[in-house]
N, C-alpha and C. Protein backbone atom coordinates (compact mmCIF):
# COMPACT_ATOMS: atom_id res chain seq x y z
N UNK A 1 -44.27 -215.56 40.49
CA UNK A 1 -43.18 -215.50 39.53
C UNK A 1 -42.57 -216.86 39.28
N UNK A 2 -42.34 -217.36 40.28
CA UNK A 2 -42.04 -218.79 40.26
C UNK A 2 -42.61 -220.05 39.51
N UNK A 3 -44.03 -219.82 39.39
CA UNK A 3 -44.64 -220.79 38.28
C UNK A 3 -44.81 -220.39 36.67
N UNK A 4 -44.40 -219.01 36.09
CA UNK A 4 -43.98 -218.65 35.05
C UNK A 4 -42.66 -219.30 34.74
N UNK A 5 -42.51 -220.51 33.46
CA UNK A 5 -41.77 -221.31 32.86
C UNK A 5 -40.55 -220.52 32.47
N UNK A 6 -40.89 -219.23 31.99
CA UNK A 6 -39.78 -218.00 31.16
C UNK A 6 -39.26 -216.69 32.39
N UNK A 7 -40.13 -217.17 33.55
CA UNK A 7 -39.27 -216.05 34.73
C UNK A 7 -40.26 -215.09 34.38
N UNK A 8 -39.83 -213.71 35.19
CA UNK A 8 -40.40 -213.01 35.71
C UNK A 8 -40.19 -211.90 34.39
N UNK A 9 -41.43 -211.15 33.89
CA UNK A 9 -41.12 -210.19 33.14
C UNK A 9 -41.38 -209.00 33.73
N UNK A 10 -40.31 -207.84 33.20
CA UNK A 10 -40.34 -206.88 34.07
C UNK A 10 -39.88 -205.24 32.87
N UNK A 11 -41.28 -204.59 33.15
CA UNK A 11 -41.69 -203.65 31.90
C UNK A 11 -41.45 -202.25 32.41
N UNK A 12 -40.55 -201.06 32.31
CA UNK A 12 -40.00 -200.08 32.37
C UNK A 12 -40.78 -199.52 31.84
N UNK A 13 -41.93 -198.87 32.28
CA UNK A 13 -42.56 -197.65 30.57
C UNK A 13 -41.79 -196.57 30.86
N UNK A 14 -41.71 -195.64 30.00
CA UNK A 14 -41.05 -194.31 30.47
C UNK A 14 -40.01 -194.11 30.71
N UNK A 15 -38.84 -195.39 30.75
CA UNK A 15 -37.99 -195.61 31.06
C UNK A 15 -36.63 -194.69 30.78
N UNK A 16 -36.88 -193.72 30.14
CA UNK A 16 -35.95 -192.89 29.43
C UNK A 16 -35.88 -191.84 30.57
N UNK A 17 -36.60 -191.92 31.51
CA UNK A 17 -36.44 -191.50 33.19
C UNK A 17 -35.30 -191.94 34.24
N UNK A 18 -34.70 -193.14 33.45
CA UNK A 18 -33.68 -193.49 34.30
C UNK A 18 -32.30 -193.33 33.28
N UNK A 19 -32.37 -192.42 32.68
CA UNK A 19 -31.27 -191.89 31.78
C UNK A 19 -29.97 -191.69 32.24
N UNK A 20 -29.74 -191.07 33.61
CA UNK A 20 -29.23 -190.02 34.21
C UNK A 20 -28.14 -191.34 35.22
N UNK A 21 -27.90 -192.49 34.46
CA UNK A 21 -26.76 -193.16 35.48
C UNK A 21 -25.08 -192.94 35.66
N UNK A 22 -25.19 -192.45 34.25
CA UNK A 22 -23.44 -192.15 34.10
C UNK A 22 -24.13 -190.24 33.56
N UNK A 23 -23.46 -189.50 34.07
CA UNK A 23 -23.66 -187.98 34.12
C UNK A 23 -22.22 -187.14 34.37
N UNK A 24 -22.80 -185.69 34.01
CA UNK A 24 -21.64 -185.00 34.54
C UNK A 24 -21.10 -184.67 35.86
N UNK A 25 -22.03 -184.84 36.93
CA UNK A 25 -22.15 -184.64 38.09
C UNK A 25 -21.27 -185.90 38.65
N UNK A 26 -21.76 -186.80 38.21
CA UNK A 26 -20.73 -188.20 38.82
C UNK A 26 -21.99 -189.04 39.94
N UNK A 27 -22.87 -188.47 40.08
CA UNK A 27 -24.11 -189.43 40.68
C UNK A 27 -25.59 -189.47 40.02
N UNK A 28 -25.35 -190.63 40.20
CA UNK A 28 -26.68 -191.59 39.06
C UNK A 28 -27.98 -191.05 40.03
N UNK A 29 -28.97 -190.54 39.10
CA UNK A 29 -30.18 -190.08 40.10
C UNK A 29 -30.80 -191.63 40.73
N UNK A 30 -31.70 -191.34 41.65
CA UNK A 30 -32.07 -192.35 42.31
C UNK A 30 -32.55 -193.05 41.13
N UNK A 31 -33.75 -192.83 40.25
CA UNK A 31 -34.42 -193.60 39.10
C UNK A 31 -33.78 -194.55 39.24
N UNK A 32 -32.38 -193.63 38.22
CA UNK A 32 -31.33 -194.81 37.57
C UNK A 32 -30.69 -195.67 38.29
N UNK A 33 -30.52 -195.48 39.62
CA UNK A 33 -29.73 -196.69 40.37
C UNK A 33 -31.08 -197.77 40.58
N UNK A 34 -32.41 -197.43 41.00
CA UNK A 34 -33.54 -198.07 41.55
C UNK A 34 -33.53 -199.07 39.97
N UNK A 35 -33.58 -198.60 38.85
CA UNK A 35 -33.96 -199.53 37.37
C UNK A 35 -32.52 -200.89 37.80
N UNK A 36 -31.08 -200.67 37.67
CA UNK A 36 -30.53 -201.06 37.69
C UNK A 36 -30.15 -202.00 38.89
N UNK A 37 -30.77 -201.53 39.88
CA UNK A 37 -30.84 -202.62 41.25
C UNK A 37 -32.40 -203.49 40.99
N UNK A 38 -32.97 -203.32 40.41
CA UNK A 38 -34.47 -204.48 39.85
C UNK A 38 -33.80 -205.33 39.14
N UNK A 39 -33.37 -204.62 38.27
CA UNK A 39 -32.05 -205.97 37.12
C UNK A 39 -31.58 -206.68 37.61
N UNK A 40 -30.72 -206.59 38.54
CA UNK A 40 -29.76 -207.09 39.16
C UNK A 40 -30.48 -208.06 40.48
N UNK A 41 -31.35 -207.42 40.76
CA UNK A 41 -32.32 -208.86 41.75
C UNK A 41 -32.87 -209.81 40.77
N UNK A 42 -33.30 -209.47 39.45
CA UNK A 42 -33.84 -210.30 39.18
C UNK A 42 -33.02 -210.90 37.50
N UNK A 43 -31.69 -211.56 37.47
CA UNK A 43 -30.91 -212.26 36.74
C UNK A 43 -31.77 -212.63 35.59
N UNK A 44 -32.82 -213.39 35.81
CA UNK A 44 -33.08 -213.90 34.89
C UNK A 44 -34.14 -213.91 34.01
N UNK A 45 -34.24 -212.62 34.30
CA UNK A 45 -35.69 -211.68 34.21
C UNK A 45 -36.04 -211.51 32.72
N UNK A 46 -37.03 -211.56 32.18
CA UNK A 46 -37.11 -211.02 30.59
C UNK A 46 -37.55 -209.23 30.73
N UNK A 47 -36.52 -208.49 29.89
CA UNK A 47 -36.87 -207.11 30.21
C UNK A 47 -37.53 -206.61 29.48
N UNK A 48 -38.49 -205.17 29.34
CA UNK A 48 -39.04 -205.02 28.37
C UNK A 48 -38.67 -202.79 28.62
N UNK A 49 -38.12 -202.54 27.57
CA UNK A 49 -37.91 -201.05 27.79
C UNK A 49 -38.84 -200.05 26.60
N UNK A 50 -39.72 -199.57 27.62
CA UNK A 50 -40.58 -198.84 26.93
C UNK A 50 -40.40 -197.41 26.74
N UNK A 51 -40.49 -196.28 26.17
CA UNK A 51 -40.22 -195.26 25.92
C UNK A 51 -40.44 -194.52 24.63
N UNK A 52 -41.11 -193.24 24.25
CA UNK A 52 -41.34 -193.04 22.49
C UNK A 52 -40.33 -191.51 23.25
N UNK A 53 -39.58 -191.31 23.55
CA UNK A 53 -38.81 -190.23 23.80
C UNK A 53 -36.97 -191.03 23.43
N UNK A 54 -36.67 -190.57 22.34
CA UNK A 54 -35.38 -191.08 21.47
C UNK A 54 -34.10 -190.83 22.65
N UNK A 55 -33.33 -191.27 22.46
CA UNK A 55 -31.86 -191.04 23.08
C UNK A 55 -31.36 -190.00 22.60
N UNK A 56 -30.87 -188.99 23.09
CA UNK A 56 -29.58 -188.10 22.40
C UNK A 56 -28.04 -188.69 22.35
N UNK A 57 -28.05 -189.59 23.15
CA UNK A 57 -26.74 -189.82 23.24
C UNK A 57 -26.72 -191.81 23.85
N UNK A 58 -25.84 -192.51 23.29
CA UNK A 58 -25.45 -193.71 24.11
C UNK A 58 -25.69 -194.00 25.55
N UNK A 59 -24.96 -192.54 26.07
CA UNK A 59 -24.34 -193.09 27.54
C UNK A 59 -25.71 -192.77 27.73
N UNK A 60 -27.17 -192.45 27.86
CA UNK A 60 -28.04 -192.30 28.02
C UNK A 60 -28.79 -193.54 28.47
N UNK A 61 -28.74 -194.44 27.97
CA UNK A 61 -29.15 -195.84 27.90
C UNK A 61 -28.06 -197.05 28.79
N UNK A 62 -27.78 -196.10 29.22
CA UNK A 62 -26.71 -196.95 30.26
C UNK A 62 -27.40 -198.08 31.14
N UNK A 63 -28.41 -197.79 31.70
CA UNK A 63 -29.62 -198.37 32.75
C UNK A 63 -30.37 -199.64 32.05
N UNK A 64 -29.75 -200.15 30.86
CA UNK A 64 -30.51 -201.15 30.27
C UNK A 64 -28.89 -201.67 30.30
N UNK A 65 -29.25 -203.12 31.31
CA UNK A 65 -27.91 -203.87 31.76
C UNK A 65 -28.84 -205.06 31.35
């Protein structure tokens, strides 16, 4: 990763699996905390969010920080 000039790229397919971070229940399924703790190790990461399954809603897409 280190000799890539642009950092580390890091590709979610399916990603509409980690939907579930802000909910009615009040706890983010594992997915969604596991997507959002990769982010967060890696600052300076180029992201890439893959998915052909649409959002119903905003808070859905919460997990893309």
């Amino acid at each position: 990763l280190a000799k890539d000039p642009y950092g580390p790229l890091v590709v979610f397919d399916e990603c509409h699996k980690a939907k579930n971070l802000i909910n009615e229940s009040g706890q983010p399924t594992k997915t969604a905390m596991a997507v959002v703790a990769l982010q967060q190790a890696l600052p300076n990461a180029r992201v890439m969010y893959c998915s052909a399954t649409g959002a119903s809603e905003p808070k859905n897409l919460a997990y893309m920080t």
